[in-house]
N, C-alpha and C. Protein backbone atom coordinates (compact mmCIF):
# COMPACT_ATOMS: atom_id res chain seq x y z
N UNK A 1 -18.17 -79.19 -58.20
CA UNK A 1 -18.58 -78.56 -56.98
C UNK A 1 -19.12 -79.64 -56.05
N UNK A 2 -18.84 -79.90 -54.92
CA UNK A 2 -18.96 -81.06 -53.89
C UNK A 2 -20.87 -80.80 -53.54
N UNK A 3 -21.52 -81.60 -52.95
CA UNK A 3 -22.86 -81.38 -53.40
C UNK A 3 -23.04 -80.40 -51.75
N UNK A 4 -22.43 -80.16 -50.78
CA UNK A 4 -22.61 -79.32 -49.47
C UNK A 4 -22.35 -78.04 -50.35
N UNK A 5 -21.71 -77.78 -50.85
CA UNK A 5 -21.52 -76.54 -51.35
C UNK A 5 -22.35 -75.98 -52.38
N UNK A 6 -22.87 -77.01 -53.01
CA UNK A 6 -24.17 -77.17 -54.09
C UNK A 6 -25.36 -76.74 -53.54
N UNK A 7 -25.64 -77.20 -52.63
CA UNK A 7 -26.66 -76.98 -52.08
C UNK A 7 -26.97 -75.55 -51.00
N UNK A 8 -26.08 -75.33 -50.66
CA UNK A 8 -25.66 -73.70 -49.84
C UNK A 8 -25.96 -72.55 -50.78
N UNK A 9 -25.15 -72.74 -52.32
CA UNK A 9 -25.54 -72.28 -53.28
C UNK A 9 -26.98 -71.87 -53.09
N UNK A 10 -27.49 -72.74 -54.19
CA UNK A 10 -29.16 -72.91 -53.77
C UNK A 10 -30.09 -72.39 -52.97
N UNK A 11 -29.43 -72.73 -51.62
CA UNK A 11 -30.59 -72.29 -50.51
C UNK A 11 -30.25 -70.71 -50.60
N UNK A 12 -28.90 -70.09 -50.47
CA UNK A 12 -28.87 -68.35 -50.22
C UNK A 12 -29.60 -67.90 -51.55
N UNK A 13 -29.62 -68.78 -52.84
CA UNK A 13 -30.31 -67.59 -53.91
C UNK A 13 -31.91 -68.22 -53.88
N UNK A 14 -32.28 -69.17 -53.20
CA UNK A 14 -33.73 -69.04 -53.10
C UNK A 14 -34.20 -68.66 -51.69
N UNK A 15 -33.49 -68.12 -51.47
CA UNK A 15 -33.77 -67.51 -49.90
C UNK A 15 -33.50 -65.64 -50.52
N UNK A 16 -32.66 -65.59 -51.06
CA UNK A 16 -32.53 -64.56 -51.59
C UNK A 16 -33.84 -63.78 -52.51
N UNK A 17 -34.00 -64.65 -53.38
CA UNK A 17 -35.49 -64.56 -54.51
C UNK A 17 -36.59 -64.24 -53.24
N UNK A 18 -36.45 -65.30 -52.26
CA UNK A 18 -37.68 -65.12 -51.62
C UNK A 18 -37.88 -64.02 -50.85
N UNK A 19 -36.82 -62.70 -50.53
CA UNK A 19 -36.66 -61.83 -50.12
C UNK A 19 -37.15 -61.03 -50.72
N UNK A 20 -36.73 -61.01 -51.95
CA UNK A 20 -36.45 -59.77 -53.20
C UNK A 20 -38.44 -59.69 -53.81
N UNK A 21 -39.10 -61.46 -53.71
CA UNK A 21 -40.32 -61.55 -53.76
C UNK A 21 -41.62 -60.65 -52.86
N UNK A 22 -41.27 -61.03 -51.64
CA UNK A 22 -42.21 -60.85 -50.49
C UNK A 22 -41.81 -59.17 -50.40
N UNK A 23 -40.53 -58.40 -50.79
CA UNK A 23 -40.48 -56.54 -50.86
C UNK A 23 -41.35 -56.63 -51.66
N UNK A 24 -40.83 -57.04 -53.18
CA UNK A 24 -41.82 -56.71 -53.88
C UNK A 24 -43.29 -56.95 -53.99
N UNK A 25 -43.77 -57.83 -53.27
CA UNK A 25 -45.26 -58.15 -52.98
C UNK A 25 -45.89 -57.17 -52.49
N UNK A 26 -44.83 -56.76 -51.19
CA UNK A 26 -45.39 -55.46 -50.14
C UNK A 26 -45.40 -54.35 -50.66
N UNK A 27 -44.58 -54.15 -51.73
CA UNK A 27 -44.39 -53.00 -52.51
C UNK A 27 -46.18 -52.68 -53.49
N UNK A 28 -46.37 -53.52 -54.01
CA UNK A 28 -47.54 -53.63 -55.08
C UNK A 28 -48.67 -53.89 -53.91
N UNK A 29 -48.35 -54.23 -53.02
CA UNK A 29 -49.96 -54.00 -52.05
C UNK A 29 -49.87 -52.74 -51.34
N UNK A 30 -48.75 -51.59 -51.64
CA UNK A 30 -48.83 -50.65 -50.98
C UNK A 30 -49.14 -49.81 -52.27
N UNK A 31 -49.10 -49.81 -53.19
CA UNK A 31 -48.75 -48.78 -54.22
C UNK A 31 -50.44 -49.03 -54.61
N UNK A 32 -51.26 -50.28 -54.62
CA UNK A 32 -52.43 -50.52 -54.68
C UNK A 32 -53.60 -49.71 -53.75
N UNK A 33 -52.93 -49.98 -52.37
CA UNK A 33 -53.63 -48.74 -51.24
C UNK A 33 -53.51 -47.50 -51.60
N UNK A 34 -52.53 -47.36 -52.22
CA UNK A 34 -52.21 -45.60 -52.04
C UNK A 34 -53.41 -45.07 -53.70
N UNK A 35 -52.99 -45.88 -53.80
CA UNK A 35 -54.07 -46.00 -55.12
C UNK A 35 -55.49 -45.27 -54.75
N UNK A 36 -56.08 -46.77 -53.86
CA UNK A 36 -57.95 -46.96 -53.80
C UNK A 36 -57.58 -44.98 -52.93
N UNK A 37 -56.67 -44.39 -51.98
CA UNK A 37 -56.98 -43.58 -51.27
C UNK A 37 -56.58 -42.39 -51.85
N UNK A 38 -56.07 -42.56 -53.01
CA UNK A 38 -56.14 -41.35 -53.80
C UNK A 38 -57.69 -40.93 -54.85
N UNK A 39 -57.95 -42.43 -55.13
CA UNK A 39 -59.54 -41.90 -55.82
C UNK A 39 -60.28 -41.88 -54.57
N UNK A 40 -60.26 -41.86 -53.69
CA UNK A 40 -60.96 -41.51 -52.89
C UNK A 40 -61.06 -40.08 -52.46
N UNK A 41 -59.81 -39.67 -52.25
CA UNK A 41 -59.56 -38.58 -52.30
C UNK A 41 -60.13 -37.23 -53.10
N UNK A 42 -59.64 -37.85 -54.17
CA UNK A 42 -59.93 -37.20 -55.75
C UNK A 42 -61.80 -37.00 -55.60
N UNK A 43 -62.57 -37.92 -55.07
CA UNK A 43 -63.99 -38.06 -54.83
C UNK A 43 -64.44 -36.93 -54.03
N UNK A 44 -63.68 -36.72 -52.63
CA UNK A 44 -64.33 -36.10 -51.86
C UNK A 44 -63.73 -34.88 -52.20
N UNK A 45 -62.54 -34.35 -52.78
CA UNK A 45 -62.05 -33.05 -53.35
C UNK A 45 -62.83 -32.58 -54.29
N UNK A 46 -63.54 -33.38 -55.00
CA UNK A 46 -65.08 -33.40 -56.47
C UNK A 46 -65.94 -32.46 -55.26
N UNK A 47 -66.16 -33.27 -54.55
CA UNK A 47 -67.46 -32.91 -53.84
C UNK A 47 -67.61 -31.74 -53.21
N UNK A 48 -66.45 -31.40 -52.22
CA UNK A 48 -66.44 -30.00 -51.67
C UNK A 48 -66.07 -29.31 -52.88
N UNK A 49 -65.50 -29.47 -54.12
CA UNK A 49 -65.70 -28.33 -54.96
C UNK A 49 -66.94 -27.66 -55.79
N UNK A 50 -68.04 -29.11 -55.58
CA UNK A 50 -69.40 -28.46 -56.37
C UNK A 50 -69.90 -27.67 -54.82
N UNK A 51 -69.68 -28.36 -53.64
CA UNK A 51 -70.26 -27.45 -52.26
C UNK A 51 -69.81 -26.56 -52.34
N UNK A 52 -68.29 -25.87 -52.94
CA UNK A 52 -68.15 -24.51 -52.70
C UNK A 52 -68.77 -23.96 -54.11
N UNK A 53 -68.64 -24.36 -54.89
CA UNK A 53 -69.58 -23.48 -56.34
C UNK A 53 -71.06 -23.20 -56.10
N UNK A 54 -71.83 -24.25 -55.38
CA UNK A 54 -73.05 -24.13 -54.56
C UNK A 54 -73.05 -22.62 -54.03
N UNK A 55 -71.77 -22.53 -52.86
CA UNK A 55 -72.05 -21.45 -52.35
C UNK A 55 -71.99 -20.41 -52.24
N UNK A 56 -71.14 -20.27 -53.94
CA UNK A 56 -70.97 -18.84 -54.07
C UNK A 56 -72.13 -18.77 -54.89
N UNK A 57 -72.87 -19.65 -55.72
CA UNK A 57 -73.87 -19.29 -56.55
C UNK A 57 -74.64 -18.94 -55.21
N UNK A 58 -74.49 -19.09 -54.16
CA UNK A 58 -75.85 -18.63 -53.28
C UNK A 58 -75.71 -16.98 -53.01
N UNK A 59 -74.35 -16.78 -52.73
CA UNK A 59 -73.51 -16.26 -52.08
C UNK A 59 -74.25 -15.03 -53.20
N UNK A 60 -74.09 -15.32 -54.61
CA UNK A 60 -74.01 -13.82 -56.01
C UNK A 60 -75.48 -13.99 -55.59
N UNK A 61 -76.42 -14.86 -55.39
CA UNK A 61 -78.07 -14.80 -55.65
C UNK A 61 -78.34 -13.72 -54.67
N UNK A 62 -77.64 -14.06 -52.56
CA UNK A 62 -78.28 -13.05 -51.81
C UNK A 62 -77.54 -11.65 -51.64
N UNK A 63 -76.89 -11.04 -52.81
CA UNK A 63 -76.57 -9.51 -53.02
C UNK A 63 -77.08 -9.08 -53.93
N UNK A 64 -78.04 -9.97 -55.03
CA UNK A 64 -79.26 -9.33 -55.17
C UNK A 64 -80.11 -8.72 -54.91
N UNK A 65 -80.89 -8.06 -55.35
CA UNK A 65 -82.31 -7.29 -54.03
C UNK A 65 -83.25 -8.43 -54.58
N UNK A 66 -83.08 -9.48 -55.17
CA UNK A 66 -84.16 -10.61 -55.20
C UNK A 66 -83.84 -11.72 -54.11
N UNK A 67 -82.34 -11.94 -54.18
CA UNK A 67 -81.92 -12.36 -53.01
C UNK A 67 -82.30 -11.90 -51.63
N UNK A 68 -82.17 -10.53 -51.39
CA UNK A 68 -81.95 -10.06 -50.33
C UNK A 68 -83.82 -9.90 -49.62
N UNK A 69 -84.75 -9.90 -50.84
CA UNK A 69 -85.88 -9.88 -50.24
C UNK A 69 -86.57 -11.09 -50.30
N UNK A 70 -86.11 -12.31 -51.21
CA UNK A 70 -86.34 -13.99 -50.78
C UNK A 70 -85.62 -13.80 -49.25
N UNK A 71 -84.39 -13.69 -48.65
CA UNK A 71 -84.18 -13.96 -47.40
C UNK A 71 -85.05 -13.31 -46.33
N UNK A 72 -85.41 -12.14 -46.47
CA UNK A 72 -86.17 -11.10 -45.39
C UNK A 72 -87.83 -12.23 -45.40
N UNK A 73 -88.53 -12.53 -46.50
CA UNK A 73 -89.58 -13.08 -46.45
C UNK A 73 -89.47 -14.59 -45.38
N UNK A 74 -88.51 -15.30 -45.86
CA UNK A 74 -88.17 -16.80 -45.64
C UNK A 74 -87.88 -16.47 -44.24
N UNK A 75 -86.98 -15.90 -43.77
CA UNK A 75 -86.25 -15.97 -42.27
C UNK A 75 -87.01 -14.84 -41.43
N UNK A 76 -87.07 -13.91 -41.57
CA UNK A 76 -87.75 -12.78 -40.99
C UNK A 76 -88.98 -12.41 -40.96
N UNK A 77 -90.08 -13.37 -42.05
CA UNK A 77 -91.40 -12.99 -42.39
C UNK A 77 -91.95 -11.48 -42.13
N UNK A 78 -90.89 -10.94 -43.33
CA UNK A 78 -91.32 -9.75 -43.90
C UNK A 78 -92.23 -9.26 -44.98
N UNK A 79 -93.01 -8.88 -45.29
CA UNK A 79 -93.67 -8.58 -46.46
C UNK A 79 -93.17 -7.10 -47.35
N UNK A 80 -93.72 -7.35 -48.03
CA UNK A 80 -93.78 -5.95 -48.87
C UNK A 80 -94.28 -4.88 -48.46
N UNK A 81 -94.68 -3.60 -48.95
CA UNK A 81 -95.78 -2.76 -48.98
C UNK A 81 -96.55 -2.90 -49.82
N UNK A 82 -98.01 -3.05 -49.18
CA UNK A 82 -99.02 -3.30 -50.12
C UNK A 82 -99.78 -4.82 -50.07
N UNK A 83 -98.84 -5.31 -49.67
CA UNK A 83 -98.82 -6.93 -49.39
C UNK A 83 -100.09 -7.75 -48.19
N UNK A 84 -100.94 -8.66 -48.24
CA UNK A 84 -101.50 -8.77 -47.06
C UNK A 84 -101.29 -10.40 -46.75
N UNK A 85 -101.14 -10.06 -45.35
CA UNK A 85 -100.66 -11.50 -44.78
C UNK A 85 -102.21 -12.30 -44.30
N UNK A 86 -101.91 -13.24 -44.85
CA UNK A 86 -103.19 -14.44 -44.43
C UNK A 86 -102.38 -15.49 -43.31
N UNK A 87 -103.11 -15.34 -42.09
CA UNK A 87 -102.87 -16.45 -40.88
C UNK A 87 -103.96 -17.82 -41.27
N UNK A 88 -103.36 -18.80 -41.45
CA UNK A 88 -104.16 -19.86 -41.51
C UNK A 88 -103.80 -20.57 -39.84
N UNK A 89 -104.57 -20.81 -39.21
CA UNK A 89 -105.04 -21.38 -37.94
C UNK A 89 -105.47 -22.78 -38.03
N UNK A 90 -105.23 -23.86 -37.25
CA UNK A 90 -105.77 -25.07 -37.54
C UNK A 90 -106.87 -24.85 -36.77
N UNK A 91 -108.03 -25.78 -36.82
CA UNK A 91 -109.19 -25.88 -36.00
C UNK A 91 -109.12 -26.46 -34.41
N UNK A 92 -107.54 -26.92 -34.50
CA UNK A 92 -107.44 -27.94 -32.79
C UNK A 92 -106.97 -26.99 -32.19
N UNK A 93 -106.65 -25.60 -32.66
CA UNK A 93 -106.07 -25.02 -31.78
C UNK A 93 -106.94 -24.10 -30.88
């Protein structure tokens, strides 16, 4: 084989390799991203699922009547019957 033709050789299959290299480089730095953003994913899908178990446990607590009269006290400052309310006053006022 004359050495011009030798060398043509050569250059298309390491020009070639260096093709087939740099996909595959891009390939494994993409498959790596898709990676970190799937556990990421997977993290914040964790999270809103204990926030929604949160809120149905809230959700069964206020159709309770223990529920339902913790909320009337807390938000509405309701009392009972029978019950007596103490006003504490600061002195600056």
């Amino acid at each position: 084989m004359p050495p011009l033709r030798r060398i043509l050789v050569w250059t298309v299959l390491i020009l070639f390799l260096a093709i087939i290299f740099t996909y595959y480089a891009f390939e494994i730095n993409n498959i790596f991203r898709l990676t970190e953003a799937k556990a990421e994913r997977e993290a914040m899908l964790e999270e809103k699922r204990q926030l929604v178990e949160s809120y149905k446990d809230k959700v069964e607590f206020y159709k309770t009547k223990e529920g339902i009269e913790h909320l009337a006290r807390e938000q509405y400052n309701l009392v009972a019957p029978g019950e007596r309310v103490i006003l504490l006053v600061s002195p600056d006022e």
